[in-house]
Each structure stands twice: as structure tokens, then as C-alpha cells.
Protein backbone atom coordinates (compact mmCIF):
# COMPACT_ATOMS: atom_id res chain seq x y z
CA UNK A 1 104.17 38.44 114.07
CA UNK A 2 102.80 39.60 110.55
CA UNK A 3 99.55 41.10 111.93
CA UNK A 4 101.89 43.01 114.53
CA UNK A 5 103.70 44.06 111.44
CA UNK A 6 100.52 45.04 109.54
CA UNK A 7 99.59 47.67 112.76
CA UNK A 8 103.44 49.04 112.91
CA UNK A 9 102.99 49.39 109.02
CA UNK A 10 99.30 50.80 108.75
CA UNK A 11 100.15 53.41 112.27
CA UNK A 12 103.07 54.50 110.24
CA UNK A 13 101.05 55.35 107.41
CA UNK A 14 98.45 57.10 109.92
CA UNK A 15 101.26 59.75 111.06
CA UNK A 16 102.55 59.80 107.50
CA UNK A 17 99.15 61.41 106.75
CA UNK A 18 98.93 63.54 109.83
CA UNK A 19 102.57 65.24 109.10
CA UNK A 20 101.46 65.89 105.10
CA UNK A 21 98.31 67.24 106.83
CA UNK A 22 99.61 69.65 109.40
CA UNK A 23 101.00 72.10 107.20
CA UNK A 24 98.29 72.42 104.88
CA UNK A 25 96.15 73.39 108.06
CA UNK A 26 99.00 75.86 109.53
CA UNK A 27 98.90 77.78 106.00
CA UNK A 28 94.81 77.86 105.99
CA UNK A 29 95.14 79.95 109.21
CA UNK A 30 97.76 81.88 108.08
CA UNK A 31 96.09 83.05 104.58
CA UNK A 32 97.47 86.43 104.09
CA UNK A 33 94.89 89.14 103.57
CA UNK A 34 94.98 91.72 100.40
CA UNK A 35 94.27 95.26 102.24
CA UNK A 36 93.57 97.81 99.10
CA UNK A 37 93.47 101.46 100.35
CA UNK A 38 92.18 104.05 97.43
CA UNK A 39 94.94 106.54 96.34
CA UNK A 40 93.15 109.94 98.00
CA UNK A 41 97.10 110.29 98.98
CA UNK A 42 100.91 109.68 97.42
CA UNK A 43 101.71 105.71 97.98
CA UNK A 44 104.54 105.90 100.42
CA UNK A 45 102.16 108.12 102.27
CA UNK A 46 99.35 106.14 101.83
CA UNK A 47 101.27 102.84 103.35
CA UNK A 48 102.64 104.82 106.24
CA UNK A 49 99.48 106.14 107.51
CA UNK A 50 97.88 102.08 107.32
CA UNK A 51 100.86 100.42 108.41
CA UNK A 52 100.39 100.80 112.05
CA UNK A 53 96.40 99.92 111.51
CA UNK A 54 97.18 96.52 109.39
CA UNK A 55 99.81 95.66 112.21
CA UNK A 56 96.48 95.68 114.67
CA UNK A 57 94.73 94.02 112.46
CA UNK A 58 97.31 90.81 111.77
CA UNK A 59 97.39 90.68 115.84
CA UNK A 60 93.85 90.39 116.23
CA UNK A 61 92.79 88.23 113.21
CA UNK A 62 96.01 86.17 112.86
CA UNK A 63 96.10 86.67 109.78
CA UNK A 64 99.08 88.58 107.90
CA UNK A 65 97.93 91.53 105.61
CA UNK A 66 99.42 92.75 102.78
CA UNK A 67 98.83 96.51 101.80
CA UNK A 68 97.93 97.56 98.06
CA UNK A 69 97.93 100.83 96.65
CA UNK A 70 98.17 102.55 92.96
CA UNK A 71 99.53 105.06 91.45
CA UNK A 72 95.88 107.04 90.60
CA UNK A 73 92.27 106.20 90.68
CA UNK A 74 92.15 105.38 87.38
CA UNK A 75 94.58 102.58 88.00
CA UNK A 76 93.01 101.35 91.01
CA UNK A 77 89.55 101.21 89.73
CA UNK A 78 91.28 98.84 87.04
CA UNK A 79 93.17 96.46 90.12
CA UNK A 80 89.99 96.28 92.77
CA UNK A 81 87.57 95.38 89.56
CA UNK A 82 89.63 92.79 88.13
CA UNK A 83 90.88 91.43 91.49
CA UNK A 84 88.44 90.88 94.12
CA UNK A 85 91.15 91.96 97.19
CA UNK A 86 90.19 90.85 100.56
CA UNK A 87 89.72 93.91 102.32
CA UNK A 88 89.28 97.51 100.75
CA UNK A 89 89.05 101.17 102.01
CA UNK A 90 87.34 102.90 99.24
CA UNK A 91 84.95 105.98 98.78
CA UNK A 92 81.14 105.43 98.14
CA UNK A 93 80.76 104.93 94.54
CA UNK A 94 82.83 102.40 94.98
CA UNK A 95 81.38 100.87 98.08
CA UNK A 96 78.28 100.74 96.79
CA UNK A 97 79.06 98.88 93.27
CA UNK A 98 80.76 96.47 95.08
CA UNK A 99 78.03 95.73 97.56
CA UNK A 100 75.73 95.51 94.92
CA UNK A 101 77.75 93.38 92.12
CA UNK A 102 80.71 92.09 93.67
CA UNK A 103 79.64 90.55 97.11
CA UNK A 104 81.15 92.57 99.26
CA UNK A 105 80.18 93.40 103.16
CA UNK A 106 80.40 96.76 104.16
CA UNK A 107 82.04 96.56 108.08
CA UNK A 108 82.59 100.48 109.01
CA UNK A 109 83.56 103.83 107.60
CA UNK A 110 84.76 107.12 108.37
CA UNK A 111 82.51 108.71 111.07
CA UNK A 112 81.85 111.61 108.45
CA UNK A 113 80.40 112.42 104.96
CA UNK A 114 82.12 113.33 102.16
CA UNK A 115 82.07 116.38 99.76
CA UNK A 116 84.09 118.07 97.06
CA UNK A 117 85.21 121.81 96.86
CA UNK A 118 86.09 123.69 93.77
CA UNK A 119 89.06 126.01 94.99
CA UNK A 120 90.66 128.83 93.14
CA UNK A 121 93.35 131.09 94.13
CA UNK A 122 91.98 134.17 96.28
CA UNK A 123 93.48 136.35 94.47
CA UNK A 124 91.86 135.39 90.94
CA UNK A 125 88.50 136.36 92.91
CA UNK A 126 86.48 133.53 90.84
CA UNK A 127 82.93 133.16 92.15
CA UNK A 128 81.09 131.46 90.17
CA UNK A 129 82.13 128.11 88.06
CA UNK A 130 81.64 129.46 84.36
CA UNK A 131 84.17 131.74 84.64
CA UNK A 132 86.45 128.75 84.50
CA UNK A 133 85.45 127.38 81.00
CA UNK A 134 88.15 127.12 79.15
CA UNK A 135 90.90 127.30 82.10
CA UNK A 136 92.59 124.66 83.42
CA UNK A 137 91.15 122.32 86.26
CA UNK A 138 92.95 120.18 88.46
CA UNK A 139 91.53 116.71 89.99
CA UNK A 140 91.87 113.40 90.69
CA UNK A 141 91.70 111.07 88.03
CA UNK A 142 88.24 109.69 86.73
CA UNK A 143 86.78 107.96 88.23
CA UNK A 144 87.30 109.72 91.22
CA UNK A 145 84.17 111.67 92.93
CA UNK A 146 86.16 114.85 92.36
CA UNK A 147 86.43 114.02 88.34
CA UNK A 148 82.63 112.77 88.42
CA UNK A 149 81.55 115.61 90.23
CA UNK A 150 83.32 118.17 87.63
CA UNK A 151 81.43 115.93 85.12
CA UNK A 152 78.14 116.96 86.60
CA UNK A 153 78.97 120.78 87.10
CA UNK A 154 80.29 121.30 83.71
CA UNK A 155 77.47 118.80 81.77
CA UNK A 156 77.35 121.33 78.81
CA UNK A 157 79.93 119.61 75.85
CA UNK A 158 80.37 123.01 74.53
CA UNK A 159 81.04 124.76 77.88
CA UNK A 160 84.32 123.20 78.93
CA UNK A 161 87.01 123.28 81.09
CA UNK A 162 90.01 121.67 80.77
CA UNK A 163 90.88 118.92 83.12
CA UNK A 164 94.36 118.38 84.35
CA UNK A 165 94.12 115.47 86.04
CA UNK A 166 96.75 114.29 88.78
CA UNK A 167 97.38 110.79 90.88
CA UNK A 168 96.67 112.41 93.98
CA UNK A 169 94.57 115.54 95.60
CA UNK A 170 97.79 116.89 97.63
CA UNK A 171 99.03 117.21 93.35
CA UNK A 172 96.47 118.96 92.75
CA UNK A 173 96.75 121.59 95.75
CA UNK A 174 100.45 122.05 94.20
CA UNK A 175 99.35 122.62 90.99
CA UNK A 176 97.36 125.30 92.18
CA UNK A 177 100.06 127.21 93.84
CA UNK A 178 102.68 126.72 91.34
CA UNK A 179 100.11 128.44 88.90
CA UNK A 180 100.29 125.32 86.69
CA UNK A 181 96.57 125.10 86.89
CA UNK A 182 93.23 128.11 87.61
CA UNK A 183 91.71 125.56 89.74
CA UNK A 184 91.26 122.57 91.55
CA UNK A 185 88.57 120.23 92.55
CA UNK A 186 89.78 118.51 95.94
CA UNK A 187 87.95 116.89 99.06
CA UNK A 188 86.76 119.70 101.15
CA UNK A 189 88.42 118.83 104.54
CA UNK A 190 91.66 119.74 102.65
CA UNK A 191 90.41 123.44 101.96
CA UNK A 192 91.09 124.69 105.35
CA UNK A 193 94.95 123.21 105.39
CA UNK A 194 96.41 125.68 102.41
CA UNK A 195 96.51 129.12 102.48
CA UNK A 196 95.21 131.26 99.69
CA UNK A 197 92.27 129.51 98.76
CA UNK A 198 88.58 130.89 97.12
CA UNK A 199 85.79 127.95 97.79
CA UNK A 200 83.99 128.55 94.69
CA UNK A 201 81.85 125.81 94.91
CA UNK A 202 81.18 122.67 97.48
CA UNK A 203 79.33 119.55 95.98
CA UNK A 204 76.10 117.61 97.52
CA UNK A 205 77.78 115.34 100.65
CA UNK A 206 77.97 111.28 100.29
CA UNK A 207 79.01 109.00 102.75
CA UNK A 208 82.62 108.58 103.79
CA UNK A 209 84.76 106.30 102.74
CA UNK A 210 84.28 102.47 104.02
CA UNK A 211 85.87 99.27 104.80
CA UNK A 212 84.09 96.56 102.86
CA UNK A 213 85.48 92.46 102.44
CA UNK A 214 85.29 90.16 99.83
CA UNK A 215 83.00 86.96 100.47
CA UNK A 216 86.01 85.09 100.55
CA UNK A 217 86.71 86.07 103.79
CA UNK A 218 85.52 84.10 106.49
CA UNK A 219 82.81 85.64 108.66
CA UNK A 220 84.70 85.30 111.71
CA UNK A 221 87.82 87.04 110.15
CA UNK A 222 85.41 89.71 108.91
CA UNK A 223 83.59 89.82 112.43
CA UNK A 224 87.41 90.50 113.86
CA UNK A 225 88.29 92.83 111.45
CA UNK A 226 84.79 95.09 112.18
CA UNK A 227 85.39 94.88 115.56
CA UNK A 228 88.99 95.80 115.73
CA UNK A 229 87.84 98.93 113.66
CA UNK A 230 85.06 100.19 115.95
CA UNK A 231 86.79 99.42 119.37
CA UNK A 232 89.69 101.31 118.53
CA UNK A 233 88.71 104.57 120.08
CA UNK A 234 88.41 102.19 123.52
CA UNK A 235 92.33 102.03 123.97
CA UNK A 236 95.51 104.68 123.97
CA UNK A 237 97.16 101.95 120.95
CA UNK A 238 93.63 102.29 119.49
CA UNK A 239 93.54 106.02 119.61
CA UNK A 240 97.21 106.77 118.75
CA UNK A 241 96.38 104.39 115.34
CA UNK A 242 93.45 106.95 114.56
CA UNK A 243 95.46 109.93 115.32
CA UNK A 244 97.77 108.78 112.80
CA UNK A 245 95.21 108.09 110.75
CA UNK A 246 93.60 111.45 111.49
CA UNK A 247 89.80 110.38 112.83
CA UNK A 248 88.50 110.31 115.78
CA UNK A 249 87.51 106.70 115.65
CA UNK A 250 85.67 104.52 112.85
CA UNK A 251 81.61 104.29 113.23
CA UNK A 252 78.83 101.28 111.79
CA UNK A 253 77.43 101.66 109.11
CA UNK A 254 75.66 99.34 106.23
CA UNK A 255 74.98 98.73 102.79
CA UNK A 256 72.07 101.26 102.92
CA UNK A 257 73.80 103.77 103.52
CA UNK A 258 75.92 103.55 100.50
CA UNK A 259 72.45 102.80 98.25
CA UNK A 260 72.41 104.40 95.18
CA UNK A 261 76.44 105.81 95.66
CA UNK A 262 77.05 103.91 92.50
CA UNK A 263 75.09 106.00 89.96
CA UNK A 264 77.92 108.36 90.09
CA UNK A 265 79.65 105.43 88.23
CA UNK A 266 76.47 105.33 85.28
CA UNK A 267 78.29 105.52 82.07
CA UNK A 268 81.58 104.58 82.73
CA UNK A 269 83.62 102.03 81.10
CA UNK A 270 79.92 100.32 80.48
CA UNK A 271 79.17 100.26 83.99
């Protein structure tokens, strides 16, 4: 009678230990995802363009995803540094320190490469860069590639611009047009969607922006997440995320691609 006590007793223990056990296992496989996106765009904007994508994403990982965005560059630089987020959508310089100091694994980018145009307004008929030392330029907040890249054109400390900088490039554009500013530096695929507009110069092309993960996530999450991002040109879901979106589809690419993105970074914040 005791030893048939001692089994009821020792089995109840058993499925004490399986009920404590099953949630803990339940939450592993629903470990929500941190999806930062790079503030090229306003927030709200930002999070309704990526909403539909991380809603593909959660169905084909199983895993929920939570979108993060700042307020500017600056500030985001600052968050994905000091937080390594799960999953980020970020342009080259970026990419590439990461890859090379932080771990991550590049998964796919934007099918195209990536370059920065100096824009004036037409009728100020500014040709060549000097002639805006000492005006006002408008640009994305260091260190964006647009604020790097004005770095680089205007490398002379007594041959200056100044540089109005903004959270977004769309601010920028408006600055422009409202007069607040004599010129902007913006990502060249925006040039041809305002009226108005002088190129005065275009900078040297880098890769497009990429996904990349953290080494925290699990290779088979970040084999699903690659995945979902190239096949989505395969479906009409797929293709109506992308429109959104506004690409075509999302291509491979690797960390050698992004080699040597980072130097844009040299001198900044010790970097």
C-alpha cells in the first residue's frame, strides 16, 4: 500500500514538473523579435510602410515582431549600438560595422545601390558646390550617408557651409521649397519626385540598404526570415507587400558586398 503510495506521490510530482515546464517552452517559441528600420522616413510613415511586411514575417517565423524606429539618425545610431535588436534594415555604413564588430548576418537588401544628390532650387541656377559656402544645407542628421557625404565634399574647415540638419529626407525636400534652406543633400531616387529641382552634384554609389540579424537569433529563424524576403516577388501577397514598400522585390547579397562601407563611419564618436 505505501509503495503504491510512493508511485501516486512521485507521478504527481512528474506532471507537477511537466505543467511548470510547458510554459517556459511555449514562451521560447514565441520570443518576440526587435525589427529596427533606419529613419530615411517620418515614424508613422516608416511603421506603415513595414507593418504589412512584419505581419508576413510573424506568419512565417512564428515569431511576433515588434517594430522600432527613431526620431533621426543620430538617435538611432545611439539605440542599434547600444542595443543589439534582432533584426535591422539599415544603410551600408551601418551594415558593414555591424558585420564586422557586432556579429551580425547580412540576409538581403534592396535590389539597388545607393547614392546621394545635392539639389538646389532651379531657379538659383547653382552648378557647382562652392557656390554654396556659407549658405544653408539641408540633410539628414550625422551620421547619415547624406551628412558624411557633405563631410567629404566640403573637407576644407575654412570653406563651409552651414548644415541644417533635419530627422528625415522628405524635411529636408520641404525645407527647400519653403526657402528655409539653399540646398539639400537627399537620396537621389527622391530627386525625380519634386518639382523644381537643380542636381548639382550626385555622390559615388554604395550598396543599398540591408536586412542583417543579431547572433541571437536562431539560424533557422534567420533562414525563415531570408527566405520570406527573397520569395516575396513569387506571390500577389508577396508583391502587393513590395509595392507598398516600393521595390520590385528584395535580392542576396553578403557581407562582401558591404566591405569597407564602414570607413564612412572613421572618426566618429571614436569609431
Amino acid at each position: 500500500m505505501r509503495r503504491t503510495e510512493n508511485k501516486i506521490c512521485q507521478l504527481g510530482t512528474f506532471a507537477a514538473l511537466l505543467l511548470m515546464l510547458m510554459p517556459l517552452s511555449g514562451a521560447s517559441e514565441s520570443k518576440e523579435l526587435t525589427f529596427a528600420i533606419h529613419p530615411l522616413l517620418p515614424q508613422s510613415q516608416t511603421i506603415k510602410l513595414y507593418t504589412p511586411l512584419v505581419k508576413h514575417l510573424q506568419k512565417v517565423t512564428g515569431n511576433k515582431i515588434r517594430i522600432v524606429t527613431n526620431k533621426n539618425l543620430f538617435a538611432h545610431w545611439n539605440a542599434t549600438n547600444r542595443e543589439e535588436y534582432d533584426l535591422i534594415l539599415d544603410g551600408p555604413q551601418f551594415t558593414d560595422y555591424r558585420i564586422q564588430n557586432k556579429q551580425y548576418t547580412v540576409l538581403a537588401k534592396f535590389p539597388s545601390v545607393v547614392s546621394y544628390t545635392l539639389v538646389a532650387n532651379s531657379e538659383l541656377m547653382i552648378m557647382d558646390p562652392e557656390e554654396l559656402i556659407g549658405k544653408k544645407i539641408a540633410t539628414t542628421s550625422s551620421p547619415s550617408i547624406g551628412a558624411l557625404r557633405l563631410f567629404e565634399i566640403f573637407d576644407n574647415p575654412m570653406k563651409q557651409p552651414t548644415i541644417i540638419t533635419t530627422d528625415d529626407a522628405i524635411t529636408a525636400v520641404s525645407k527647400l521649397n519653403l526657402g528655409e534652406v539653399d540646398a539639400a543633400m537627399i537620396p537621389t531616387f527622391l530627386v525625380n519626385r519634386y518639382e523644381g529641382l537643380n542636381s548639382v552634384l550626385t555622390t559615388q554609389q554604395v550598396p543599398a540598404p540591408a536586412f542583417s540579424t543579431s547572433s541571437k537569433v536562431a539560424s533557422e529563424t534567420r533562414e525563415k526570415i531570408k527566405q520570406a524576403l527573397l520569395t516575396l516577388k513569387d506571390t500577389v501577397q508577396g508583391r502587393n507587400i513590395l509595392k507598398i514598400i516600393n521595390t520590385p522585390e528584395f535580392v542576396a547579397t553578403s557581407a562582401d558586398e558591404y566591405k569597407g562601407a564602414s570607413r564612412l563611419l572613421k572618426g566618429m564618436w571614436g569609431i
